[in-house]
C-alpha atoms as a PDB file:
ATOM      1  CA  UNK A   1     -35.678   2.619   2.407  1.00  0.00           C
ATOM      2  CA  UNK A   2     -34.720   1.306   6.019  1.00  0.00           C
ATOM      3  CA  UNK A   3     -31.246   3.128   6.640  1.00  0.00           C
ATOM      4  CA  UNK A   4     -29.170   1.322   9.093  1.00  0.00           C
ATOM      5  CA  UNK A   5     -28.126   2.242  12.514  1.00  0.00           C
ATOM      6  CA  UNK A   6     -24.132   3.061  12.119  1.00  0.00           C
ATOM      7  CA  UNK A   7     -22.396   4.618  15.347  1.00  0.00           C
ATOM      8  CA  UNK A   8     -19.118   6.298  15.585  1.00  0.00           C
ATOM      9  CA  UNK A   9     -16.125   4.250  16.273  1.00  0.00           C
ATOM     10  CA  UNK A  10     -17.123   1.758  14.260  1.00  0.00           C
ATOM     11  CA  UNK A  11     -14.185   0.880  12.409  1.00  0.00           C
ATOM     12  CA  UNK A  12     -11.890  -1.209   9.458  1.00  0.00           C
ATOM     13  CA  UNK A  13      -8.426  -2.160   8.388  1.00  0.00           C
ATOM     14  CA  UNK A  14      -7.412  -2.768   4.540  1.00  0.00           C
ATOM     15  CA  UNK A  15      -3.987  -3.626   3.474  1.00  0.00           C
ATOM     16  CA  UNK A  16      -2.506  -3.474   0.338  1.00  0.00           C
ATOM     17  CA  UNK A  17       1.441  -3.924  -1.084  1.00  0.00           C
ATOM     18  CA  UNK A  18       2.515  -1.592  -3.353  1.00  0.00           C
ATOM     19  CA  UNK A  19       2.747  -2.918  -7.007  1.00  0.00           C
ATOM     20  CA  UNK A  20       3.453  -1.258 -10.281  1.00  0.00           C
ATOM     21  CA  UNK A  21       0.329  -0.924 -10.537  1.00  0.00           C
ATOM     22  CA  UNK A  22      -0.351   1.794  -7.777  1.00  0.00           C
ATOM     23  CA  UNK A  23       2.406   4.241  -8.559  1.00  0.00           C
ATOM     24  CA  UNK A  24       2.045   7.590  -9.407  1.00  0.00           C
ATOM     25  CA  UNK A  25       3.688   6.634 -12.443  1.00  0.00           C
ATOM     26  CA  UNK A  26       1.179   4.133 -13.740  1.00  0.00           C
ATOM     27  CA  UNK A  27      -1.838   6.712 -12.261  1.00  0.00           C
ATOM     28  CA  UNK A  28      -0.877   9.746 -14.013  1.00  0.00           C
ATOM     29  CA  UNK A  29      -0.454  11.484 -10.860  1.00  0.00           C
ATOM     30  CA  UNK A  30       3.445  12.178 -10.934  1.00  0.00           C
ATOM     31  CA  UNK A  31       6.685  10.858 -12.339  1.00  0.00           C
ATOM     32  CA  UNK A  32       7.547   9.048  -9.585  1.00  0.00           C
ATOM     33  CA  UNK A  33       7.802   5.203  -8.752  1.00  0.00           C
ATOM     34  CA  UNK A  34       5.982   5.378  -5.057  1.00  0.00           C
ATOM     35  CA  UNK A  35       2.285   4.725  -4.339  1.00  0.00           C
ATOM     36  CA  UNK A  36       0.647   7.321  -6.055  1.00  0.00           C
ATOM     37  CA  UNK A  37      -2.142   9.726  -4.281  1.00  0.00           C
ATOM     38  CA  UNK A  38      -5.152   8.332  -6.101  1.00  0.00           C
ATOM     39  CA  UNK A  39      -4.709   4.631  -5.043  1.00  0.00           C
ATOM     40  CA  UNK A  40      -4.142   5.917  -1.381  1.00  0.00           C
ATOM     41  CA  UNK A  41      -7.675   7.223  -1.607  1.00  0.00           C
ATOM     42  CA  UNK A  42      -8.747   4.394  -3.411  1.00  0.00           C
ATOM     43  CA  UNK A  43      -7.602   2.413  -0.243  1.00  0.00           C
ATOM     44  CA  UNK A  44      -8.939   4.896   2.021  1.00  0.00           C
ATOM     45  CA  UNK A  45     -12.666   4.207   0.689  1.00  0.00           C
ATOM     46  CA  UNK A  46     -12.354   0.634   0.491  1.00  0.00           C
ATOM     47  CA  UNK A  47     -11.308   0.518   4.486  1.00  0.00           C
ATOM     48  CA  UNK A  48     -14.491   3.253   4.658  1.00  0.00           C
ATOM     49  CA  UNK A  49     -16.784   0.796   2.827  1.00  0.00           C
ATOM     50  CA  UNK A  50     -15.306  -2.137   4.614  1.00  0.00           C
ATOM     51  CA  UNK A  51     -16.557  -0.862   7.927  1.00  0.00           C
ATOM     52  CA  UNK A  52     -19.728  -0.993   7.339  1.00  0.00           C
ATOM     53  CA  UNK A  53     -20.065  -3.756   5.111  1.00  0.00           C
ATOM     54  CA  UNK A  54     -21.161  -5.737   7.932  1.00  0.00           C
ATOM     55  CA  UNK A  55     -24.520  -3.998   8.688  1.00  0.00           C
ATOM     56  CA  UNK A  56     -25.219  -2.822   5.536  1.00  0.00           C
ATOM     57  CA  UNK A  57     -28.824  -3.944   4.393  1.00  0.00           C
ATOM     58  CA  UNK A  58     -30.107  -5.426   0.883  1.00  0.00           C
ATOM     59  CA  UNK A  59     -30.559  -3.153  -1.438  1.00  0.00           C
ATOM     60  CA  UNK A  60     -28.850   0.111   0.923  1.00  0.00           C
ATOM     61  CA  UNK A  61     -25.088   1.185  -0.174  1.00  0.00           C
ATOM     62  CA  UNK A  62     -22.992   4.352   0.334  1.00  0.00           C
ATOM     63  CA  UNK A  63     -21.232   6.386  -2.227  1.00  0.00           C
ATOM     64  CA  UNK A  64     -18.348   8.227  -1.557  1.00  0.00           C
ATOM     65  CA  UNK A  65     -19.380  12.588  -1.924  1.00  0.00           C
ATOM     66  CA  UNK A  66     -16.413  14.326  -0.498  1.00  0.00           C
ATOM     67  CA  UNK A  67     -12.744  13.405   0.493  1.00  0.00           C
ATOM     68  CA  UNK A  68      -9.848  15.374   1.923  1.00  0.00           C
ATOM     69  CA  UNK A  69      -6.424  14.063   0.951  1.00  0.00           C
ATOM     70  CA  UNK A  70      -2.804  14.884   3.269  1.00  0.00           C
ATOM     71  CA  UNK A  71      -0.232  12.741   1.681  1.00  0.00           C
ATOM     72  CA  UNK A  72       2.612  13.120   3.744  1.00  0.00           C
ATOM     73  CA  UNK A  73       5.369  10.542   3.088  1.00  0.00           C
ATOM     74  CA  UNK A  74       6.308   8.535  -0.239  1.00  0.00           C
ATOM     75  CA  UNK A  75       6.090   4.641  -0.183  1.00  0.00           C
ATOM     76  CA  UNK A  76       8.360   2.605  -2.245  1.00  0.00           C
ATOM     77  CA  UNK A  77       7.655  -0.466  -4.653  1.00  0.00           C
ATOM     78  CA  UNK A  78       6.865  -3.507  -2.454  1.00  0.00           C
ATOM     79  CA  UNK A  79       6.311  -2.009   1.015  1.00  0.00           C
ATOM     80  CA  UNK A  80       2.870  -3.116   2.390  1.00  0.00           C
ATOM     81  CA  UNK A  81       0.599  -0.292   3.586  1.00  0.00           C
ATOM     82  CA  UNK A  82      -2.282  -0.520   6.237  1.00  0.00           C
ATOM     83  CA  UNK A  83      -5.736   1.717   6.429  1.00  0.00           C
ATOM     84  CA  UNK A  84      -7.769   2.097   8.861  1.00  0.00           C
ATOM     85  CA  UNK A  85     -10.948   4.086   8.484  1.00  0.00           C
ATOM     86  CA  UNK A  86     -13.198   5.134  11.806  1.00  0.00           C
ATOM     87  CA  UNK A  87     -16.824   6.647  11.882  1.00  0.00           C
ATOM     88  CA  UNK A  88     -16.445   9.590  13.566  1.00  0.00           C
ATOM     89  CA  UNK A  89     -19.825  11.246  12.817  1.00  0.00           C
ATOM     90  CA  UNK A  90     -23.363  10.036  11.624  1.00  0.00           C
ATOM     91  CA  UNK A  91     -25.567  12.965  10.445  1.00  0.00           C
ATOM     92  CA  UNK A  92     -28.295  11.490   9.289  1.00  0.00           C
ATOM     93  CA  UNK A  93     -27.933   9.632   5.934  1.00  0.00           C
ATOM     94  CA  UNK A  94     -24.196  11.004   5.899  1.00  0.00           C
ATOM     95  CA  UNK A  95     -21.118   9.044   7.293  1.00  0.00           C
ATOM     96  CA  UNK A  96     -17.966  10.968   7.926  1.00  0.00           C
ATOM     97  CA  UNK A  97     -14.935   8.580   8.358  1.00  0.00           C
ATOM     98  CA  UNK A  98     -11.583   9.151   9.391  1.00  0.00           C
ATOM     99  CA  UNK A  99      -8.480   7.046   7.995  1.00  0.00           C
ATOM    100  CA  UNK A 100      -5.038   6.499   8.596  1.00  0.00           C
ATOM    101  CA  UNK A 101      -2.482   5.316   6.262  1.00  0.00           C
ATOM    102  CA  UNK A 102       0.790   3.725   7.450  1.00  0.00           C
ATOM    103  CA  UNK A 103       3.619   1.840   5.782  1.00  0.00           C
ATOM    104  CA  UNK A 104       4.310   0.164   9.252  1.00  0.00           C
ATOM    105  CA  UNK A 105       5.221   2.969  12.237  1.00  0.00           C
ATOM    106  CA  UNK A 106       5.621   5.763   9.481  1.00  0.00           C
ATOM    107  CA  UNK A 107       2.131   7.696   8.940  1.00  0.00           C
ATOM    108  CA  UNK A 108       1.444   8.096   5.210  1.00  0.00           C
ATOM    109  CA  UNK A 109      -1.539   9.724   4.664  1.00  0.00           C
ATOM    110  CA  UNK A 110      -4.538  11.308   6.261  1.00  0.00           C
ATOM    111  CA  UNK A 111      -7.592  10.762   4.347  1.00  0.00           C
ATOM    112  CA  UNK A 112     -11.302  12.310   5.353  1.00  0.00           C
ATOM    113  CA  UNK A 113     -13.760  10.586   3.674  1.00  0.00           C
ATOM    114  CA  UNK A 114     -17.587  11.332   3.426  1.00  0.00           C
ATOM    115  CA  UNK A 115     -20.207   8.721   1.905  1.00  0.00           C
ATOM    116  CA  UNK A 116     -23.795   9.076   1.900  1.00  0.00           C
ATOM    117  CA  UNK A 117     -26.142   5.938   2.010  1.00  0.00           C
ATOM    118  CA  UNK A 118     -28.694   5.668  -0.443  1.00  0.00           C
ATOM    119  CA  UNK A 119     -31.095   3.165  -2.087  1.00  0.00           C
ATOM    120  CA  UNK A 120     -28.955   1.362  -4.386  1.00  0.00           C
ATOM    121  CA  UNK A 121     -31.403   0.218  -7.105  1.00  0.00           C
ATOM    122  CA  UNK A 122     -32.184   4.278  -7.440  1.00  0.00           C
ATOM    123  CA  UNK A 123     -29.149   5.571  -8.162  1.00  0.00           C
ATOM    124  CA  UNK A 124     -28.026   3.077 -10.634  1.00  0.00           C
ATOM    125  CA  UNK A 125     -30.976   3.240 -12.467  1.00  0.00           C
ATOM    126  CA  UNK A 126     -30.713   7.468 -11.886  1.00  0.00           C
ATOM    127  CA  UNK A 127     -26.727   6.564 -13.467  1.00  0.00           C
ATOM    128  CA  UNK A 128     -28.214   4.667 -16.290  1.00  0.00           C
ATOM    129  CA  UNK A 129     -30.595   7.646 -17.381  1.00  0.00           C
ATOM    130  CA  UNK A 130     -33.227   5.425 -16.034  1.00  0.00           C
END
């Protein structure tokens, strides 16, 4: 497997409005009607796997291994949040991104989030039982 060449800095935005859907409510994470924690990791690895989306090879992926979660401010029904995820270390096959979570000026979370790349094909088939 030919791993890719990722450097630090590299970088991506994701947005996402908060719906029903994403409460803490609807995720079983609380009893409350703002964006729950789960979905602002959720968001956090999709701006992760957006970033390097762009150079990632046939048949190479990442999967997500470890992520550390600061949730600092609730975010109502409707209001539109923004991550951005930066590469701040390459070790080896290992990516260690940084992301920020805002509901405009006001930061909402601070997510660390480390995926690993790996021959896709592999692990499914090591998923499967394969």
């Amino acid at each position: 497997m030919e791993l890719p060449e990722f450097s630090p800095g590299l970088s991506a935005r994701v947005e996402l409005t908060v719906t029903d859907a994403d409460t803490a409510q609807a995720l079983g994470s609380g009893d409350v009607p703002v964006l729950g924690t789960p979905r602002v990791l959720a968001l956090a690895e999709a701006a992760t796997v957006a970033a390097t989306a762009r150079q990632m090879p046939g048949g190479v992926t990442t999967v997500g291994v470890r992520a550390e979660v600061e949730h600092r401010a609730p975010t109502p029904l409707g209001h539109r949040v923004t991550a951005l995820a930066t590469l701040t270390k390459v070790d080896g096959r290992k990516l260690i991104f940084d992301v920020v979570v805002r509901d405009g000026e006001e930061l909402v979370a601070e997510v660390r989030v480390e995926r690993v790349l790996l021959d896709r094909q592999r692990f499914i088939a090591k998923a499967l039982g394969d």
